[in-house]
Protein backbone atom coordinates (compact mmCIF):
# COMPACT_ATOMS: atom_id res chain seq x y z
CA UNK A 1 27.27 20.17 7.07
CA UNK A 2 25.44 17.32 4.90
CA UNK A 3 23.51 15.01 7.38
CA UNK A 4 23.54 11.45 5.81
CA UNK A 5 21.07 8.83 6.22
CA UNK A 6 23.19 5.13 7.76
CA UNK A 7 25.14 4.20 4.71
CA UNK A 8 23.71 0.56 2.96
CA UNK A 9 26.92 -1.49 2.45
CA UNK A 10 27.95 -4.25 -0.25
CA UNK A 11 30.78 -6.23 0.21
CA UNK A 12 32.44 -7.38 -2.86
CA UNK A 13 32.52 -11.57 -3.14
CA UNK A 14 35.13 -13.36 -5.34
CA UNK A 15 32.63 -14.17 -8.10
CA UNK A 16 32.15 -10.74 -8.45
CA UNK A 17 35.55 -10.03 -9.03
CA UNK A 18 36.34 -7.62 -12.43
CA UNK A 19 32.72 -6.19 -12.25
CA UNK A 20 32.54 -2.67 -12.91
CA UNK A 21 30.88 -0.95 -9.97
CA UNK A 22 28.40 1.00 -12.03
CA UNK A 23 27.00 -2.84 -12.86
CA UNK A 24 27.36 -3.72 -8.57
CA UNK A 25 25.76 -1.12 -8.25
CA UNK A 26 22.23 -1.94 -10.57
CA UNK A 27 22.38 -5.60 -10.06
CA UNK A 28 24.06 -6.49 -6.80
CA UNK A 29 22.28 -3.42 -4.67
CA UNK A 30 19.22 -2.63 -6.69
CA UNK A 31 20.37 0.66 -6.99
CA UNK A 32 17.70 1.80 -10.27
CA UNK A 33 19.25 4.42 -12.90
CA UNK A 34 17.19 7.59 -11.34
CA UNK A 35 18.88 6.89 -7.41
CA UNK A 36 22.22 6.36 -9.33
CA UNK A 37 22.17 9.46 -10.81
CA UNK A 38 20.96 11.22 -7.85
CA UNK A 39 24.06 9.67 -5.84
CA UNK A 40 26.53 10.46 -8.22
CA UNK A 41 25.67 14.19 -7.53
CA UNK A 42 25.81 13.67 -4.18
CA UNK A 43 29.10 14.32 -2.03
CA UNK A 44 29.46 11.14 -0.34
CA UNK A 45 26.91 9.40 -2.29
CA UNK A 46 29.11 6.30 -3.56
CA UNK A 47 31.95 5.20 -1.93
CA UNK A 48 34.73 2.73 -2.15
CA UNK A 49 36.73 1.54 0.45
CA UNK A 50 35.92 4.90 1.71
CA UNK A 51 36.72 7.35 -1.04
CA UNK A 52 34.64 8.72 -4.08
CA UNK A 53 34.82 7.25 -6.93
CA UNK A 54 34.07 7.54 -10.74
CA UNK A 55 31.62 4.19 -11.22
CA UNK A 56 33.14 3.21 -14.11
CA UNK A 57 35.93 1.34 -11.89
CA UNK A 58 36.42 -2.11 -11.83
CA UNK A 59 36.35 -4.09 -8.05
CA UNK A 60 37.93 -6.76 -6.19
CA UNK A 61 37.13 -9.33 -3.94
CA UNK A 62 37.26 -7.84 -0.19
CA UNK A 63 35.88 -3.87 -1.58
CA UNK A 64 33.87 -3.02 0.47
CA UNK A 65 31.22 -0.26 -1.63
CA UNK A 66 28.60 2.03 0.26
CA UNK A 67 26.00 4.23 -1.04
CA UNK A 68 24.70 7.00 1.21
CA UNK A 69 21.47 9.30 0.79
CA UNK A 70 21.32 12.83 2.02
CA UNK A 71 18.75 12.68 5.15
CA UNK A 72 15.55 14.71 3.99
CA UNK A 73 12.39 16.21 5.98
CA UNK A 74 8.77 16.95 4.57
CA UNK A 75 9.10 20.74 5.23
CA UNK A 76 5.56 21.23 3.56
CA UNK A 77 3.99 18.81 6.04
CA UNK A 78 2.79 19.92 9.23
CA UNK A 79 3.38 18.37 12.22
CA UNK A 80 0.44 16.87 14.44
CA UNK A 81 -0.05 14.79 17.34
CA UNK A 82 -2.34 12.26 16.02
CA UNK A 83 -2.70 8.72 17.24
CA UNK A 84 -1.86 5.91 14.87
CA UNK A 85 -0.73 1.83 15.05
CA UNK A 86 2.38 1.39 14.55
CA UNK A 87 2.96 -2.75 12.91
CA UNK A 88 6.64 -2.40 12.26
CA UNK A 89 9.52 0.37 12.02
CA UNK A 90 13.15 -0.15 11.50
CA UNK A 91 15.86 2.49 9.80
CA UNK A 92 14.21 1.68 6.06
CA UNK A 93 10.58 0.95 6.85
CA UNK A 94 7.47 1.86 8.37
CA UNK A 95 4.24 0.02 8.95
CA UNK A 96 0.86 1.45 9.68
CA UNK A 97 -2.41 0.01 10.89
CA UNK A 98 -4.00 2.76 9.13
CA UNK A 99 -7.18 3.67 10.59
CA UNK A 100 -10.42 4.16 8.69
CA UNK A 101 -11.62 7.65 8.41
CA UNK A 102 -7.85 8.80 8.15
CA UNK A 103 -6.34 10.19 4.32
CA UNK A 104 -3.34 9.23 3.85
CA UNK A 105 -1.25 12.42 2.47
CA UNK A 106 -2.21 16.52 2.53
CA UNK A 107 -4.48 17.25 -0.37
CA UNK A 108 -6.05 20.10 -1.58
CA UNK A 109 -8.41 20.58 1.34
CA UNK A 110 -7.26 18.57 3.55
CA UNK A 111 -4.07 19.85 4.73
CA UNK A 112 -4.60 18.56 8.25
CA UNK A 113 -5.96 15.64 9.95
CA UNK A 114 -3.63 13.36 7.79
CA UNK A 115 -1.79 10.27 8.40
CA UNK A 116 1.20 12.36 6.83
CA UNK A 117 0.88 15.16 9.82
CA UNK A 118 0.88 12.48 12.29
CA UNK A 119 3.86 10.57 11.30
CA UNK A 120 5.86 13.46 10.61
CA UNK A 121 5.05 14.22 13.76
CA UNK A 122 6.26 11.42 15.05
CA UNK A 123 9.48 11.09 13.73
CA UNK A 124 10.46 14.74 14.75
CA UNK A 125 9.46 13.73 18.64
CA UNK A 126 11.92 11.14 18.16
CA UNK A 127 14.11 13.52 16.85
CA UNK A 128 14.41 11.92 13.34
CA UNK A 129 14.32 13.41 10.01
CA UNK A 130 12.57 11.32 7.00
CA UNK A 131 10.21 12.78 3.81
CA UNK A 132 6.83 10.79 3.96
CA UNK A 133 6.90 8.55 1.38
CA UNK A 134 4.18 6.23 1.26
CA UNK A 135 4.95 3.03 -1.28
CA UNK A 136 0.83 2.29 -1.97
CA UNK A 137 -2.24 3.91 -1.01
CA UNK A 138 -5.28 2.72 0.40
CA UNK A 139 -8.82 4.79 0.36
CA UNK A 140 -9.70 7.32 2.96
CA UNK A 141 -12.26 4.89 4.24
CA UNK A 142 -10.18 1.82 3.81
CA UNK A 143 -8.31 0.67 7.10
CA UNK A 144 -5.40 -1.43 7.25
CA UNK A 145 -1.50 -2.09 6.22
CA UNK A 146 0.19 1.04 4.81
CA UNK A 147 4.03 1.20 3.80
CA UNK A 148 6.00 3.95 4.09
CA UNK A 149 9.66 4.38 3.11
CA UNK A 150 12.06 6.25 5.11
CA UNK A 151 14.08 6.97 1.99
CA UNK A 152 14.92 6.48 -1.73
CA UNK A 153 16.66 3.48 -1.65
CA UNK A 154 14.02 1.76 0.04
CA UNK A 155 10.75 3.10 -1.88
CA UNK A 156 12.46 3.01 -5.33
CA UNK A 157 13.19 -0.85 -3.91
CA UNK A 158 9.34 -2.05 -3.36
CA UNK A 159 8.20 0.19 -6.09
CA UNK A 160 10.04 -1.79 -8.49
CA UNK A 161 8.53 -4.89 -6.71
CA UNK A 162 5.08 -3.83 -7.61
CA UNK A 163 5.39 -3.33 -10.81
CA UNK A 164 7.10 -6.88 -11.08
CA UNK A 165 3.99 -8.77 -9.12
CA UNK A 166 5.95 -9.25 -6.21
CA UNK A 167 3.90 -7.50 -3.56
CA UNK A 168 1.28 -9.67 -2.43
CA UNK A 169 -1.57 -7.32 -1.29
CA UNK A 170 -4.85 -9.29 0.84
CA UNK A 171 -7.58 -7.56 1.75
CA UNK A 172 -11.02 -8.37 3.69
CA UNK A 173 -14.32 -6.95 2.55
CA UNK A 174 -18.13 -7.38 3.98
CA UNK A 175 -20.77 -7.70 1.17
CA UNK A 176 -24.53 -7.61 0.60
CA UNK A 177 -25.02 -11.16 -0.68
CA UNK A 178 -22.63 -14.07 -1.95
CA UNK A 179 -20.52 -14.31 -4.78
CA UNK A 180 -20.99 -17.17 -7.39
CA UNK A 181 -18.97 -18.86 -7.48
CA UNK A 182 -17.62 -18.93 -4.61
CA UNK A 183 -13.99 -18.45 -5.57
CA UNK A 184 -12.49 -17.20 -8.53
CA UNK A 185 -11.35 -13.78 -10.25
CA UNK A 186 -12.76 -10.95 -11.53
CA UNK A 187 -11.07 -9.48 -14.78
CA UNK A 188 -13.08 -6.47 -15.94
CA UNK A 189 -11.43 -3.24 -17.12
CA UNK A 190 -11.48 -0.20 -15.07
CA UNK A 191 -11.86 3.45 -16.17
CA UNK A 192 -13.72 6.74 -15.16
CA UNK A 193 -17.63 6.69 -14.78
CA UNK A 194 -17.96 9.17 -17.98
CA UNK A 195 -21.36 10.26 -16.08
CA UNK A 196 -18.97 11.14 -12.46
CA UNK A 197 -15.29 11.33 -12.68
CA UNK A 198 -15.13 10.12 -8.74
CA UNK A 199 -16.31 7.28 -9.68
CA UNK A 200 -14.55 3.99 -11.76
CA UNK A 201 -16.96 1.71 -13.83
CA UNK A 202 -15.54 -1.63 -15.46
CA UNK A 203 -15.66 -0.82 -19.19
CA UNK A 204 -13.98 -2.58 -22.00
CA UNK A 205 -12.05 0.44 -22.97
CA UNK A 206 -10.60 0.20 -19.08
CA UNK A 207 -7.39 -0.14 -18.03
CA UNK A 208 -6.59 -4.06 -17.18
CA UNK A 209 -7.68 -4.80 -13.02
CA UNK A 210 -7.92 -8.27 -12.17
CA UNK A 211 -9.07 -9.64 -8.47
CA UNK A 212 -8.96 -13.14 -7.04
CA UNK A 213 -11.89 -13.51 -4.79
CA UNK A 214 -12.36 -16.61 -1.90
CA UNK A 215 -15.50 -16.64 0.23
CA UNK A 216 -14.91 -16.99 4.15
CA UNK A 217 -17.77 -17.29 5.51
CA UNK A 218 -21.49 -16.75 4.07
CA UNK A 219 -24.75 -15.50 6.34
CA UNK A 220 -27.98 -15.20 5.47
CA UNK A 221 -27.86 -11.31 5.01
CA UNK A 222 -24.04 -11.03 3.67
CA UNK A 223 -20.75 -12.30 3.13
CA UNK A 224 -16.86 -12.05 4.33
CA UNK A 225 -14.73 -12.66 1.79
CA UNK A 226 -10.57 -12.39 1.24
CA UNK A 227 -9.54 -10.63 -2.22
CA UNK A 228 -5.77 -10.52 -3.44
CA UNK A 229 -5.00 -7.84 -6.19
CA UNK A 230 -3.57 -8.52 -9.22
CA UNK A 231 -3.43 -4.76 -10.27
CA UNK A 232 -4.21 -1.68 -8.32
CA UNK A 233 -6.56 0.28 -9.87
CA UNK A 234 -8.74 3.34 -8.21
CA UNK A 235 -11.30 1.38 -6.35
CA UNK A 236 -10.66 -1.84 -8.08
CA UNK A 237 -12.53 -3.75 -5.15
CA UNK A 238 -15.29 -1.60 -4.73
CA UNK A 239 -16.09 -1.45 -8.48
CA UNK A 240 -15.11 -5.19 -9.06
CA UNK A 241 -17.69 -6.53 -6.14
CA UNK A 242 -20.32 -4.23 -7.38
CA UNK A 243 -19.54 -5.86 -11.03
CA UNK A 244 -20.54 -9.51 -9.42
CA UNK A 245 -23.80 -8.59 -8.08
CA UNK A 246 -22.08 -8.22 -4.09
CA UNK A 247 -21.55 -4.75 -3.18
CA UNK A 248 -19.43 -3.78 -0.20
CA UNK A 249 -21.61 -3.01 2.94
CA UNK A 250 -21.19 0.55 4.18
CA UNK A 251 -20.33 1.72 0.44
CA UNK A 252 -22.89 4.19 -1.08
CA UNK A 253 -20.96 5.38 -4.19
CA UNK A 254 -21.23 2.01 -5.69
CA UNK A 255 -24.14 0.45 -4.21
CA UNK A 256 -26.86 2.44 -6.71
CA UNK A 257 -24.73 0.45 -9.27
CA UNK A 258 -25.38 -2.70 -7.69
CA UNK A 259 -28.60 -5.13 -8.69
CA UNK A 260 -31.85 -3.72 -8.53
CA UNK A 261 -33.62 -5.28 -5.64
CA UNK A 262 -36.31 -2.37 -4.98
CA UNK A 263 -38.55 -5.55 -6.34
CA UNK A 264 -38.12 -6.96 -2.74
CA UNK A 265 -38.75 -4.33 -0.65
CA UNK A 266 -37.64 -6.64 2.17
CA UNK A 267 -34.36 -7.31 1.01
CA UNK A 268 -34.08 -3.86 0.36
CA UNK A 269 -34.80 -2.56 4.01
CA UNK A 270 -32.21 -5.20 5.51
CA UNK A 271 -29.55 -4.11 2.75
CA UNK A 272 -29.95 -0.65 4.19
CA UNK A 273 -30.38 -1.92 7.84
CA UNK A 274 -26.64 -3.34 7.42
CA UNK A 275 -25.17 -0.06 5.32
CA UNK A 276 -26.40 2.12 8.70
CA UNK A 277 -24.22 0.19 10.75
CA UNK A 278 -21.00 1.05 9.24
CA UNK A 279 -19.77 4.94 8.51
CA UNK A 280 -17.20 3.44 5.88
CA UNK A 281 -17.12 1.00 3.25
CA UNK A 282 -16.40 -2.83 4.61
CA UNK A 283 -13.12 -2.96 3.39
CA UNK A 284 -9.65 -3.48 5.09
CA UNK A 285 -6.44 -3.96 4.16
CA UNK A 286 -5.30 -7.31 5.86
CA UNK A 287 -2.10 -8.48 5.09
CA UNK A 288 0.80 -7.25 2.96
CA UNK A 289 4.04 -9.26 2.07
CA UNK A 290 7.50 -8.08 0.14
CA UNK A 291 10.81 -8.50 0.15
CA UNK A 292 12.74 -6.22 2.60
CA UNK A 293 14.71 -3.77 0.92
CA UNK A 294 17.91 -4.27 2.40
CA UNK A 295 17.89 -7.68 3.26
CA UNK A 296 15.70 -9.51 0.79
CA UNK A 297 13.83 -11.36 3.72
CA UNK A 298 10.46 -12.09 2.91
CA UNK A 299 8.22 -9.88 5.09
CA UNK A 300 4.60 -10.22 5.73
CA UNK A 301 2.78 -7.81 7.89
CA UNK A 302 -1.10 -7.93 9.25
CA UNK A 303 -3.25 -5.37 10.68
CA UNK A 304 -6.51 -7.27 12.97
CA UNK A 305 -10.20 -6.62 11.72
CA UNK A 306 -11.11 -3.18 13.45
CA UNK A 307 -13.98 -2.32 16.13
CA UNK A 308 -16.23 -1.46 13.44
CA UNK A 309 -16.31 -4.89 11.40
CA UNK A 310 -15.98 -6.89 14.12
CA UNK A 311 -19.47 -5.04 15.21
CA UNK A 312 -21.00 -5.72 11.75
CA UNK A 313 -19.57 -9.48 11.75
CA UNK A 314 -21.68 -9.88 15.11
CA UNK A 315 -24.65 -8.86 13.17
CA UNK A 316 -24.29 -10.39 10.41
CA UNK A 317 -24.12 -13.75 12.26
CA UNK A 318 -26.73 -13.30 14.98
CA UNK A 319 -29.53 -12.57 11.63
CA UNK A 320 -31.84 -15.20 10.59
């Protein structure tokens, strides 16, 4: 027997009166054409008043039109009991503190260890059945607010919100010096280093990345500084901070690219001083705001400053 995920329901208003319900469907529910046609195969996938229907039918006032999703599991993910923050769950979404340290899905390599194999756990101690399906992605070594979507409806839902500008992504970063000045953006292409393809350079031939910048607070050895993203290109913060002159502590893929300062060998040795306190580059993922899928409330979710930068804020603050 087909196991169905709680059906999302639309009740037909007066004004809507006439409206075929392929076009309820697209503009009153959000459903996009690739869930529509995945429904339509789909037993009890759309349903009016309670029986299956062709969605070239018109509506009425008082209809009452449901759409339901076949529940689904992530058979190729294996279950582990790993520790992890939970910010917010309800039947649609689920938000993560991710912690540094932690990939977010199985790769090759990596098959283990994942934030994947502990949520899947998770779910199945609960007793629940859900495929992983994470809406962004944040580096391995990035900590902080991570969406995942418990089912089509609901990824297909924010995924169409990022690519309209509508997710509002804030991060937190610790550099090596202060950015001039000390607010503004950063639009610089983004592409593969052609010398390392792990690496992202900004290059004119790029793909577009822009990042609004606003220094916090500045110290004598450093900076914190918020960042909202514009675009979300592979390392677009790491590569964009390096671009300025203010490389993220902790981060020695981009650091070589940063400023020479082997002419003060002082500066140097505290530069280094501050990357040995931190395993990780200085980066976390504060704050992330969308509309909720089902009921278009404005969400906003935040994830505190871990251990680790708290540590290096001390630091940073007690140097002279």
């Amino acid at each position: 027997m087909t196991a169905y995920y709680d059906p999302i329901v639309y009740e037909i208003p007066p004004e809507d009166e006439g409206m075929l319900l392929k076009t309820v469907l697209h503009k009153r529910m959000s459903v996009s054409r690739k869930l529509l046609s995945r429904l339509k195969l789909t037993e009890q996938g759309i349903m009016l008043n309670g029986s299956r229907v062709y969605v070239n039918v018109k509506v009425r006032p008082g209809d009452c039109v449901e759409i339901r999703m076949e529940r689904e599991t992530s058979e190729d993910i294996l279950p582990e009991p790993i520790p992890f923050d939970i910010l917010y769950e309800d039947e649609h979404l689920l938000i993560v503190n991710k912690a540094a340290g932690m990939i977010v899905h199985p790769t090759h390599g990596h098959y283990t260890g994942t934030l994947a194999n502990a949520v899947v756990y998770y779910w199945q101690s609960k007793g629940e059945s859900f495929r992983f399906r994470p809406v962004h992605r944040l580096d391995q070594d990035t900590s902080g607010v991570l969406a995942i979507a418990k089912n089509p409806y609901a990824h297909q839902h924010i995924s169409e919100q990022m690519i309209a500008g509508m997710v509002d992504k804030r991060y937190k970063a610790y550099v090596h010096g202060s950015p001039e000045p000390p607010a503004g953006r950063v639009d610089g292409p983004i592409d593969r280093d052609p010398l390392n393809p792990h690496k992202r350079i900004v290059t004119p031939d790029g793909y577009p990345a822009l990042t609004l910048y606003n220094l916090e607070v500045r110290w004598p050895e450093g900076s914190r500084i918020s960042l909202k993203l514009e675009s979300g290109r592979t390392h677009q913060i790491r590569v964009h901070m390096t671009y300025i002159g203010c490389p993220l502590i902790g981060d020695p893929m981009y650091f070589a690219n940063a400023t020479d300062e082997s002419a003060d060998t002082g500066k140097a040795e505290r530069r280094a001083f501050l990357d040995s306190l931190i395993s990780r580059q200085a980066l976390h993922a504060a704050e992330l705001s969308f509309d909720h899928p089902l009921t278009g409330e404005r969400c906003t979710f935040r994830a505190p400053l871990p251990p680790d930068l708290l540590r290096l804020e001390e630091v940073l603050q007690a140097a002279k």
